[in-house]
Protein backbone atom coordinates (compact mmCIF):
# COMPACT_ATOMS: atom_id res chain seq x y z
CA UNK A 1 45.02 -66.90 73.37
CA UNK A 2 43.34 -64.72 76.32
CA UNK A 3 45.63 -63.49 79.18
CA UNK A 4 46.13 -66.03 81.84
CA UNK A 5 43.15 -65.82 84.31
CA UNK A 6 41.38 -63.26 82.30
CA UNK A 7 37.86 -65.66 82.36
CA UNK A 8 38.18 -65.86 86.21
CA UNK A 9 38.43 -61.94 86.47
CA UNK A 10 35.56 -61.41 84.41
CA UNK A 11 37.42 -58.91 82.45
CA UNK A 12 35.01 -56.97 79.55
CA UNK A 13 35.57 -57.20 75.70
CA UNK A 14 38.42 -55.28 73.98
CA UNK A 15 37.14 -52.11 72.66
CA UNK A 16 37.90 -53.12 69.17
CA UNK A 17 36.45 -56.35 68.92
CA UNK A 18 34.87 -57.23 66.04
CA UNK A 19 37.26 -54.95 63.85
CA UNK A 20 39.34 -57.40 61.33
CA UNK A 21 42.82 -55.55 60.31
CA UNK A 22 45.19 -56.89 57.39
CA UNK A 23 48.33 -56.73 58.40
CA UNK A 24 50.71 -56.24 55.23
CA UNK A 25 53.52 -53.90 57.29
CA UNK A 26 57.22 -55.17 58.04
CA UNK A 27 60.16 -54.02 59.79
CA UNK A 28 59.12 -52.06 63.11
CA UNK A 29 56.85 -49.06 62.64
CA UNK A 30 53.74 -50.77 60.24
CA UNK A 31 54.05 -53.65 63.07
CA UNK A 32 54.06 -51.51 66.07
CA UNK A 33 50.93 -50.15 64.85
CA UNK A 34 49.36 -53.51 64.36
CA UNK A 35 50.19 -54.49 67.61
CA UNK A 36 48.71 -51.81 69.79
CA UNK A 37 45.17 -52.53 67.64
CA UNK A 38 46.06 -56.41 68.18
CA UNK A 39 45.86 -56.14 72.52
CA UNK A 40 43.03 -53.00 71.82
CA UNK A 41 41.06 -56.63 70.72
CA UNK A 42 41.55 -56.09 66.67
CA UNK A 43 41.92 -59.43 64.48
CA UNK A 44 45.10 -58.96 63.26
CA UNK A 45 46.18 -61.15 60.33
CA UNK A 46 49.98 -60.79 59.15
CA UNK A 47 50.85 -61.48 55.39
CA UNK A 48 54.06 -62.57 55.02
CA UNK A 49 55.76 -65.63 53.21
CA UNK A 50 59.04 -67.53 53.24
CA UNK A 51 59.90 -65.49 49.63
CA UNK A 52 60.30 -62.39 52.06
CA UNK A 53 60.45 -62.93 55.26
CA UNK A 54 59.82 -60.25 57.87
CA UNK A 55 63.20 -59.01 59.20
CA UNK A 56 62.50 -59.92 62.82
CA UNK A 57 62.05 -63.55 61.65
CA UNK A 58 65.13 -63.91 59.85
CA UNK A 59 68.08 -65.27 62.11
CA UNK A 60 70.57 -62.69 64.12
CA UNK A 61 73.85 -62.81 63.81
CA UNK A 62 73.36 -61.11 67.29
CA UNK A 63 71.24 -63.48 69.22
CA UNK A 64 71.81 -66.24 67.64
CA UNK A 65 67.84 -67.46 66.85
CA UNK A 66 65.40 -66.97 65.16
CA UNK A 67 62.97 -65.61 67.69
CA UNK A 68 65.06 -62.10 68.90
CA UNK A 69 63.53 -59.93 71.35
CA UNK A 70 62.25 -57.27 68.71
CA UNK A 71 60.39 -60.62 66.66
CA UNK A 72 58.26 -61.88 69.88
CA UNK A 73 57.45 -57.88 70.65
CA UNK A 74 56.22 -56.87 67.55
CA UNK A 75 54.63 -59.83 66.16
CA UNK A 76 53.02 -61.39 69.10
CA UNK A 77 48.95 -61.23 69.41
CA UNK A 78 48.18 -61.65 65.62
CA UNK A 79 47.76 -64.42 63.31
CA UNK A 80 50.20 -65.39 60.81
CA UNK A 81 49.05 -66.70 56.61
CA UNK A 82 52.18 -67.13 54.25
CA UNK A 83 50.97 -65.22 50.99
CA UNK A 84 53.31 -64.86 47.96
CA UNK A 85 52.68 -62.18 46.82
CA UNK A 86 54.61 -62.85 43.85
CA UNK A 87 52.11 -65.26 42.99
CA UNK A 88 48.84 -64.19 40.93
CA UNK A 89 46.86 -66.69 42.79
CA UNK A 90 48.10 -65.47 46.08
CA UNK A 91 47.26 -61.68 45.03
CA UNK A 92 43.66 -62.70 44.66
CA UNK A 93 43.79 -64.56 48.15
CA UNK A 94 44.55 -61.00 49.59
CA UNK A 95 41.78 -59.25 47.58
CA UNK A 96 39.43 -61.77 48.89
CA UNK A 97 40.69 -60.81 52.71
CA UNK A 98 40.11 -57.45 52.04
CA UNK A 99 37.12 -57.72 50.85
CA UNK A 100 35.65 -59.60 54.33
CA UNK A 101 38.33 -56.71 56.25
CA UNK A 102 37.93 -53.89 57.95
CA UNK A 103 41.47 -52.41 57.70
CA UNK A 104 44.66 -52.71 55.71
CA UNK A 105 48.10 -51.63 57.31
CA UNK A 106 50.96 -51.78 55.06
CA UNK A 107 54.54 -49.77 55.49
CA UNK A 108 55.67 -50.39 51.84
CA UNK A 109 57.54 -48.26 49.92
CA UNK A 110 54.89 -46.41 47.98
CA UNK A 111 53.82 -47.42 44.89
CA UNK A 112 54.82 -51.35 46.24
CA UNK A 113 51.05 -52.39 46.70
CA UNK A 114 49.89 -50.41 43.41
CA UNK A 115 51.83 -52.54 41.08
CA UNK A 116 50.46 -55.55 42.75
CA UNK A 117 46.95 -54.82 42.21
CA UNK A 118 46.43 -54.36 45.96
CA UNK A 119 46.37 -50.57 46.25
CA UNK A 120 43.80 -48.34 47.78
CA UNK A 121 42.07 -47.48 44.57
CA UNK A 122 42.34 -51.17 43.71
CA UNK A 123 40.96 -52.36 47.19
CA UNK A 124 38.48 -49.89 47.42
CA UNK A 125 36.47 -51.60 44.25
CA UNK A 126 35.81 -55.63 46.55
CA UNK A 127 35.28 -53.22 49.53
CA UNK A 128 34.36 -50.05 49.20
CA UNK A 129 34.60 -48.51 52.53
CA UNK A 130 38.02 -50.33 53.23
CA UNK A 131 40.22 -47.91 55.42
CA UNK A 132 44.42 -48.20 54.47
CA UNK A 133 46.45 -46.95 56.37
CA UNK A 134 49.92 -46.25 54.89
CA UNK A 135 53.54 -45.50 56.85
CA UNK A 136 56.27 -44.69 54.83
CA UNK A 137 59.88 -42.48 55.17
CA UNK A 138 58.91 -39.48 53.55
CA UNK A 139 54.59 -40.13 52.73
CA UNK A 140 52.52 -41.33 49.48
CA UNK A 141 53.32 -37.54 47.60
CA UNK A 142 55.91 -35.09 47.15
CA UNK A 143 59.48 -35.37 45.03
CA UNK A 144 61.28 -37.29 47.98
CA UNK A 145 58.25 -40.18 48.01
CA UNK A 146 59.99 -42.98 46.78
CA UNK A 147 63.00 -42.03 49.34
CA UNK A 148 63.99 -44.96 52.07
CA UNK A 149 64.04 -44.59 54.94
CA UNK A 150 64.61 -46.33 58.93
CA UNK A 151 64.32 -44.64 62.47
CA UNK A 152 67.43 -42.90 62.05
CA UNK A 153 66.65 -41.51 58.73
CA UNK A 154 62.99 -40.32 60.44
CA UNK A 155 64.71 -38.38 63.16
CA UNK A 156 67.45 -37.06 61.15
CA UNK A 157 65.08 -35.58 58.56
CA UNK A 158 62.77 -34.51 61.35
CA UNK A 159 64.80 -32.30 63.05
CA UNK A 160 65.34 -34.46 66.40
CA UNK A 161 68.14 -35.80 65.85
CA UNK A 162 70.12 -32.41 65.47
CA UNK A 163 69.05 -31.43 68.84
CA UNK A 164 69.84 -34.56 70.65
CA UNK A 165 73.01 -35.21 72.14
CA UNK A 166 75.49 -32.97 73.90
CA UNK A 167 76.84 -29.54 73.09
CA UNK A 168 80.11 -30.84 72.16
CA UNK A 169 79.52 -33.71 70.30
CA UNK A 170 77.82 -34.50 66.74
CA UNK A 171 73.49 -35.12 66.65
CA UNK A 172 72.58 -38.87 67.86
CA UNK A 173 71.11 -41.85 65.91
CA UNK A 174 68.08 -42.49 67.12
CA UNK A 175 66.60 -45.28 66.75
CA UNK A 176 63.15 -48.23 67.38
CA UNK A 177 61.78 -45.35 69.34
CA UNK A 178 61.65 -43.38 66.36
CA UNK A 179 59.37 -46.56 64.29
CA UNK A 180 57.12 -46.86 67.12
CA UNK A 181 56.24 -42.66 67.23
CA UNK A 182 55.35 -43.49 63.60
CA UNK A 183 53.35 -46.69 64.30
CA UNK A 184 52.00 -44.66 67.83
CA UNK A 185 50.37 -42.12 65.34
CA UNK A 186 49.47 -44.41 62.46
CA UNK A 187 47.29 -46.53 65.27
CA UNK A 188 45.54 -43.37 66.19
CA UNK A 189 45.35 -42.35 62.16
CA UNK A 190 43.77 -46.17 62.26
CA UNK A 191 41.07 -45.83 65.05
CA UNK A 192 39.87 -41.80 63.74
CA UNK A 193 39.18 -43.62 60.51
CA UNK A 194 37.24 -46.52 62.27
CA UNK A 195 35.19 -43.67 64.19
CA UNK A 196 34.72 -41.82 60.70
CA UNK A 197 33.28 -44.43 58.73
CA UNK A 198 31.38 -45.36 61.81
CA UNK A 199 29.59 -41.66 61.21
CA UNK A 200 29.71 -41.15 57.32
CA UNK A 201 29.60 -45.01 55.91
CA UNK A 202 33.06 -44.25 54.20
CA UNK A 203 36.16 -45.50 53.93
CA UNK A 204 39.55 -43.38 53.81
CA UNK A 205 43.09 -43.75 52.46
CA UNK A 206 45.53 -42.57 55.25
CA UNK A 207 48.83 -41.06 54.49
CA UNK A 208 51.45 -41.64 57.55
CA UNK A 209 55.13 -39.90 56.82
CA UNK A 210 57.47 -40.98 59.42
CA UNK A 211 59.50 -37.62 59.05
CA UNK A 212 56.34 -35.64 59.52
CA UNK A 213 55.48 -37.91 62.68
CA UNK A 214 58.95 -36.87 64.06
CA UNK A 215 58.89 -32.87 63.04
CA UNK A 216 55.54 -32.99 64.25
CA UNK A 217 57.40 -34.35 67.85
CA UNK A 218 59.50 -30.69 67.53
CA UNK A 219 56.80 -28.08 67.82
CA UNK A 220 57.90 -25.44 70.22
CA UNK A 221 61.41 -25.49 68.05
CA UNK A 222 59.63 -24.92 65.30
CA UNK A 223 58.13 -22.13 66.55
CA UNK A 224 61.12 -20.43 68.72
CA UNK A 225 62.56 -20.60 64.98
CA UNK A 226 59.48 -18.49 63.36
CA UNK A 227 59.05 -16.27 66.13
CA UNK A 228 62.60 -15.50 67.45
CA UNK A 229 64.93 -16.60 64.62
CA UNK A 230 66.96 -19.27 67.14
CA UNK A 231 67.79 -22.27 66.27
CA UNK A 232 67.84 -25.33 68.42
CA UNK A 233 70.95 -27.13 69.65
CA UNK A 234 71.52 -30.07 71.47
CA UNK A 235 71.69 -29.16 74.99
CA UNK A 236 72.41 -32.91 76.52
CA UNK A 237 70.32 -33.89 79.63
CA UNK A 238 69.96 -30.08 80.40
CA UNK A 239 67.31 -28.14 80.23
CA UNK A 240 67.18 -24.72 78.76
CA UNK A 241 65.41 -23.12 81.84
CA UNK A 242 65.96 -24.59 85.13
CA UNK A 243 68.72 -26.13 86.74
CA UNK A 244 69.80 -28.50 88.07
CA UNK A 245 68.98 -30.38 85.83
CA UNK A 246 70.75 -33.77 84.95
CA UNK A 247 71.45 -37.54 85.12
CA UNK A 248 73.90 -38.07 88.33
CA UNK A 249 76.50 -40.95 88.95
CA UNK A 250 75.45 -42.99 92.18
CA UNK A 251 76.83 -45.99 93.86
CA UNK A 252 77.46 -49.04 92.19
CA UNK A 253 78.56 -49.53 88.33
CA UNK A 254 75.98 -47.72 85.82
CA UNK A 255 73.66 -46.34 88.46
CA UNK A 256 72.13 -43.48 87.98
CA UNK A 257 69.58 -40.78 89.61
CA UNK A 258 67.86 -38.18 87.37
CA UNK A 259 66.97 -34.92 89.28
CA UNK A 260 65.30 -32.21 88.30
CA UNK A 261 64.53 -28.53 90.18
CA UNK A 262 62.12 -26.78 89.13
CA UNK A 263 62.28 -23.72 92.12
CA UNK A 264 64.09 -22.14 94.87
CA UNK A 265 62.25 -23.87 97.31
CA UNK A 266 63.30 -27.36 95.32
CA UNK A 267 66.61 -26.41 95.19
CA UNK A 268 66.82 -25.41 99.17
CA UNK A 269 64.88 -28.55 99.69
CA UNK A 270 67.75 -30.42 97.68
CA UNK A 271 70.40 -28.83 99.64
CA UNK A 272 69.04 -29.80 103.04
CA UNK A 273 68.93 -33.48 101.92
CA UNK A 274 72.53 -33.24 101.00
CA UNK A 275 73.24 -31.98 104.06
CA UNK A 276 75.01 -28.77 103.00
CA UNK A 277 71.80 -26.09 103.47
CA UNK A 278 74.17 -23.36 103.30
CA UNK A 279 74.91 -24.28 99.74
CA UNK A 280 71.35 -23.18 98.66
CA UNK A 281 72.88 -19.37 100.10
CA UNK A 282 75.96 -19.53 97.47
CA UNK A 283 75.96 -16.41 95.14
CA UNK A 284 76.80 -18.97 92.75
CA UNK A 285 73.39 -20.87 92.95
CA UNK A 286 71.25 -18.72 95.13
CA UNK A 287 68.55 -18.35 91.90
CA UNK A 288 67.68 -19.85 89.06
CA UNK A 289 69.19 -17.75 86.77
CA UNK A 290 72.23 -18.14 88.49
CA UNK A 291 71.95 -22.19 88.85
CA UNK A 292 71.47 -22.20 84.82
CA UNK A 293 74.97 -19.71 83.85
CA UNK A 294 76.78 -22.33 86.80
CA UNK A 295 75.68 -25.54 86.05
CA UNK A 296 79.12 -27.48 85.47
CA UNK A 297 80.45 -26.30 88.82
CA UNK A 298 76.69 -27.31 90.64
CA UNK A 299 77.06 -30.37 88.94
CA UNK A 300 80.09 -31.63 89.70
CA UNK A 301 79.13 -30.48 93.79
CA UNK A 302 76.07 -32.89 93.08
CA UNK A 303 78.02 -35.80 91.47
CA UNK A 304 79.99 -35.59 94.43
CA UNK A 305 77.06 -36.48 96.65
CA UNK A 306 75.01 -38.99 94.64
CA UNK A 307 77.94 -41.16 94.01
CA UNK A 308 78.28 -41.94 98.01
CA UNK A 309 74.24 -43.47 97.69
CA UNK A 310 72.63 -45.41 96.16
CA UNK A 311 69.90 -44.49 93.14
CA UNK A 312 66.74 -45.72 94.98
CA UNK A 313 67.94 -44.51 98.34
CA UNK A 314 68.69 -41.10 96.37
CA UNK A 315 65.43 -40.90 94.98
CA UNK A 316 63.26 -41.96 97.84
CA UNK A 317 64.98 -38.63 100.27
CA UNK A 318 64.48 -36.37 97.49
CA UNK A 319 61.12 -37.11 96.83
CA UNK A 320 59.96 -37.05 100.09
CA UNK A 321 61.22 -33.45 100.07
CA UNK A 322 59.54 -32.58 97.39
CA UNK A 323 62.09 -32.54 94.87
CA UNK A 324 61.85 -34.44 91.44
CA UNK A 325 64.30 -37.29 91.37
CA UNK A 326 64.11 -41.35 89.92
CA UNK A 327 66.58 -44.29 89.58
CA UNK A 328 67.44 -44.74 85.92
CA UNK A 329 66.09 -48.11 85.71
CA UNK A 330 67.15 -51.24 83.75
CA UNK A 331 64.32 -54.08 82.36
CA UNK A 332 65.27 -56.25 85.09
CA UNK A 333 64.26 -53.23 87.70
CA UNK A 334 61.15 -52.81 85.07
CA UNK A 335 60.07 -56.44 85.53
CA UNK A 336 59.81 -56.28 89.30
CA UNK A 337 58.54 -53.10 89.58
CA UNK A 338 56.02 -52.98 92.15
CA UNK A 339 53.96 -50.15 90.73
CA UNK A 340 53.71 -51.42 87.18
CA UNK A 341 52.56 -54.46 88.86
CA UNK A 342 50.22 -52.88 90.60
CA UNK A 343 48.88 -51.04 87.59
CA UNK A 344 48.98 -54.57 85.53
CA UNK A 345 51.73 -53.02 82.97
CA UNK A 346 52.57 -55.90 82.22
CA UNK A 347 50.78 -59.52 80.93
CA UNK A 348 51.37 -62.86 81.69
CA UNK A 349 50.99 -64.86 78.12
CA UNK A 350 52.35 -68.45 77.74
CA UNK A 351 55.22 -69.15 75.29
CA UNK A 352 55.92 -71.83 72.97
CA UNK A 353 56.31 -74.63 75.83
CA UNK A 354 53.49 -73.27 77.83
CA UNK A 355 55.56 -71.34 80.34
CA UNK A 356 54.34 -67.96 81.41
CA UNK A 357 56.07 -65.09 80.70
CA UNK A 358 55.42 -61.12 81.18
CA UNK A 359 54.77 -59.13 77.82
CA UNK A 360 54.10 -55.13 77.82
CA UNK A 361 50.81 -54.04 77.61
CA UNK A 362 49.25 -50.59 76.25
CA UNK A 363 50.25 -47.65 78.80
CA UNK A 364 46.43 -46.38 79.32
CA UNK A 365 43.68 -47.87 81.14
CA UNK A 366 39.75 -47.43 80.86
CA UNK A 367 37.50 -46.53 83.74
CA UNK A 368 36.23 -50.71 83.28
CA UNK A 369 38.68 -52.92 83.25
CA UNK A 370 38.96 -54.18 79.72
CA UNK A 371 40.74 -57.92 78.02
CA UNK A 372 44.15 -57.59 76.41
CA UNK A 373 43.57 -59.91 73.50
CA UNK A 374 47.22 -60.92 74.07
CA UNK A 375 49.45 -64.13 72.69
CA UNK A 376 52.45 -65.43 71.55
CA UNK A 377 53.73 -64.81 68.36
CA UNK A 378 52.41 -67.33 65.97
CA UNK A 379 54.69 -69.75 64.03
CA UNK A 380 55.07 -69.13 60.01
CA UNK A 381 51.93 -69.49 58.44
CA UNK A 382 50.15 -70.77 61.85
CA UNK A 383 47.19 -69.73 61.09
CA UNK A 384 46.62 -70.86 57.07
CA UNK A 385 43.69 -73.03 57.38
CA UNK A 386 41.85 -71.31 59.63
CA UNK A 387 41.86 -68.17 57.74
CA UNK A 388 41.86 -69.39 53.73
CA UNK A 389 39.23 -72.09 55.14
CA UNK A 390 37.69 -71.16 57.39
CA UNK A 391 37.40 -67.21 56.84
CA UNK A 392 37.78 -67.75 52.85
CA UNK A 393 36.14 -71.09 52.47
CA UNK A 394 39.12 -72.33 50.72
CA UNK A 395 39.03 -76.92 50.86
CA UNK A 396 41.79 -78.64 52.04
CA UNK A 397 42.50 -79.69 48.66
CA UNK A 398 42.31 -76.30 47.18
CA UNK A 399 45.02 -75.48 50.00
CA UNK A 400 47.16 -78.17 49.52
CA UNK A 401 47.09 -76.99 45.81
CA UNK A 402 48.10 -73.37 46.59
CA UNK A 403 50.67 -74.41 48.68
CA UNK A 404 52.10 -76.72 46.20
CA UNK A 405 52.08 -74.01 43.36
CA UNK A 406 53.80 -71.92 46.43
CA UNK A 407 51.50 -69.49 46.24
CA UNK A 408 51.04 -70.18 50.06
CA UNK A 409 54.25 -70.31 51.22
């Protein structure tokens, strides 16, 4: 299914149209992954069965249905076949779609797809330049391989979540953004390897660690480490150089105004908005040295101001004097925003009764305006007989058969 009014608009083809990607990932960071290549205009077809469902199908305790918030992110745009794996029949199904594939995603624990006779080396011999791309805790070698591991588990063994928080509290679980950094890199891992074989006429086995992903996120504290011997501590929403430099109370219940100031002539800027020039004159905060050793008494003079206004009124004075400030923002601020609209953030695609509604695009744009092959997530198994017959060349009664046997399923 094409974004509404994308024929009118004349909008070009998806730069990766034509590429064919088998999905075998679960959970949040594999199918992250598959979804960015899914609106970039890849065929993206899901394995999954009802022998092991994919956590964001199975009901929430939470929500209540079936179809939560994370399921109709992360497995829209792609088509859905029920393989059981557990079935021989259904293993050689898979072979057979990798063999007429261009890529296969899977987020298994490693060795998973090995004992099934559906590993690289395994793939590699009914297509051989296949290109799999794997996403696991801790990667494909070394003693801690086999290790499990989830988005807190990346950033805690990645160093990030030891310098998140606040000084005076313990390092903070964090979490989905943590599986979609790995799937973020594993989709770039996905289209370097397209562009390879594209040169060289081979295929590639890539190796994604999620912990590596998130280290790899901590580069300058690596290096203040190797070159001055510090180590890094959580600092809260303060930075280690300027000041101020924070997340500010305003009017209203949960509203909140981030400023940042970067100079004097920011921070003088700042004061005249708050009315209080004179303030930019205090020994206390005349530099920025000074503003950094005084920030809980500068705060608390701030606080004092940006809880009389309100966030967007906040924002729109200071930036108009030059001074970085914006409105924490909730999803239902997201949804109307006028700029995202603007920019087309965001993409009307029709749900399961045919009513519209807006689903996130990818953040960048191209110079021509380019389709988002975007849709709804597909119902269990949606798309069997269009891929087994008529990718595979399966007949309905060898279908019926498979499904019977519950090798489809």
């Amino acid at each position: 299914m094409e974004p509404v009014g994308a024929e009118e608009k004349g909008l070009r083809r998806a730069p990766l149209e034509g590429v064919r990607v088998l999905d075998f990932t679960w959970q949040a960071a594999g199918p992250f992954c598959t979804r960015l290549l899914a609106l970039m205009g890849a065929e993206v077809i899901k394995v999954e069965s009802r022998a092991r469902l994919d956590i964001h199908r199975r009901p929430h305790p939470v929500y209540g249905r079936e179809e939560v918030p994370s399921y109709e992110e992360l497995l829209a745009h792609k088509k859905s076949v029920t393989l059981n794996l557990k079935h021989p029949r259904a293993v050689e199904l898979a072979r057979k779609l990798a063999a007429v594939s261009d890529v296969i995603i899977e987020n298994f624990r490693p060795g998973v797809l090995d004992r099934l006779g559906l590993g690289y080396e395994a793939l590699r011999l009914v297509k051989p330049d296949i290109i799999m791309v794997s996403c696991s805790a801790a990667g494909q070698t070394g003693p801690e391989r086999l290790h499990a591991g989830y988005a807190p588990i990346f950033a805690a063994l990645g160093g990030l979540g030891f310098i998140t928080g606040y000084e005076d509290g313990p390092p903070v679980e964090l979490r989905n953004h943590m599986d979609h950094a790995v799937g973020l890199v594993a989709c770039l891992a996905t289209v370097a390897a397209l562009w390879r074989r594209k040169r060289t006429g081979e295929g590639a086995h890539m190796d994604v660690s999620g912990r590596e992903v998130v280290t790899w996120l901590m580069g300058e504290v690596i290096l203040d480490y190797t070159l001055n011997g510090r180590v890094g501590r959580r600092r809260g929403n303060r930075d280690e150089a300027i000041a101020p430099h924070n997340v500010y109370p305003c009017r209203g219940e949960d509203r909140w105004v981030s400023i940042a100031v970067g100079s004097d002539a920011e921070w003088q800027a700042l004061c005249r908005v708050m009315g209080w020039p004179e303030l930019a004159r205090d020994p206390r905060f005349s530099d920025g040295y000074l503003r950094h050793n005084n920030q809980a008494e500068l705060d608390e003079i701030i606080a004092a101001w940006t809880r009389q206004h309100d966030s967007w009124e906040v924002s729109e004075r200071l930036q108009v004097a030059g001074v970085a400030a914006v409105p924490s923002v909730t999803a239902a601020e997201l949804v109307c925003d006028p700029h995202l609209k603007a920019r087309g953030a965001f993409l009307e695609v029709k749900g399961p009764a045919g009513e519209l509604r807006p689903a996130v695009g990818l953040p960048w744009r191209f110079s021509e305006t380019d389709r988002q092959a975007a849709s709804w997530p597909p119902e269990l198994g949606a798309h069997n007989r269009e891929v087994l017959c008529g990718l595979l060349g399966l007949s309905e009664r060898e279908l019926a058969e498979l499904e019977a046997e519950k090798a489809v399923w």
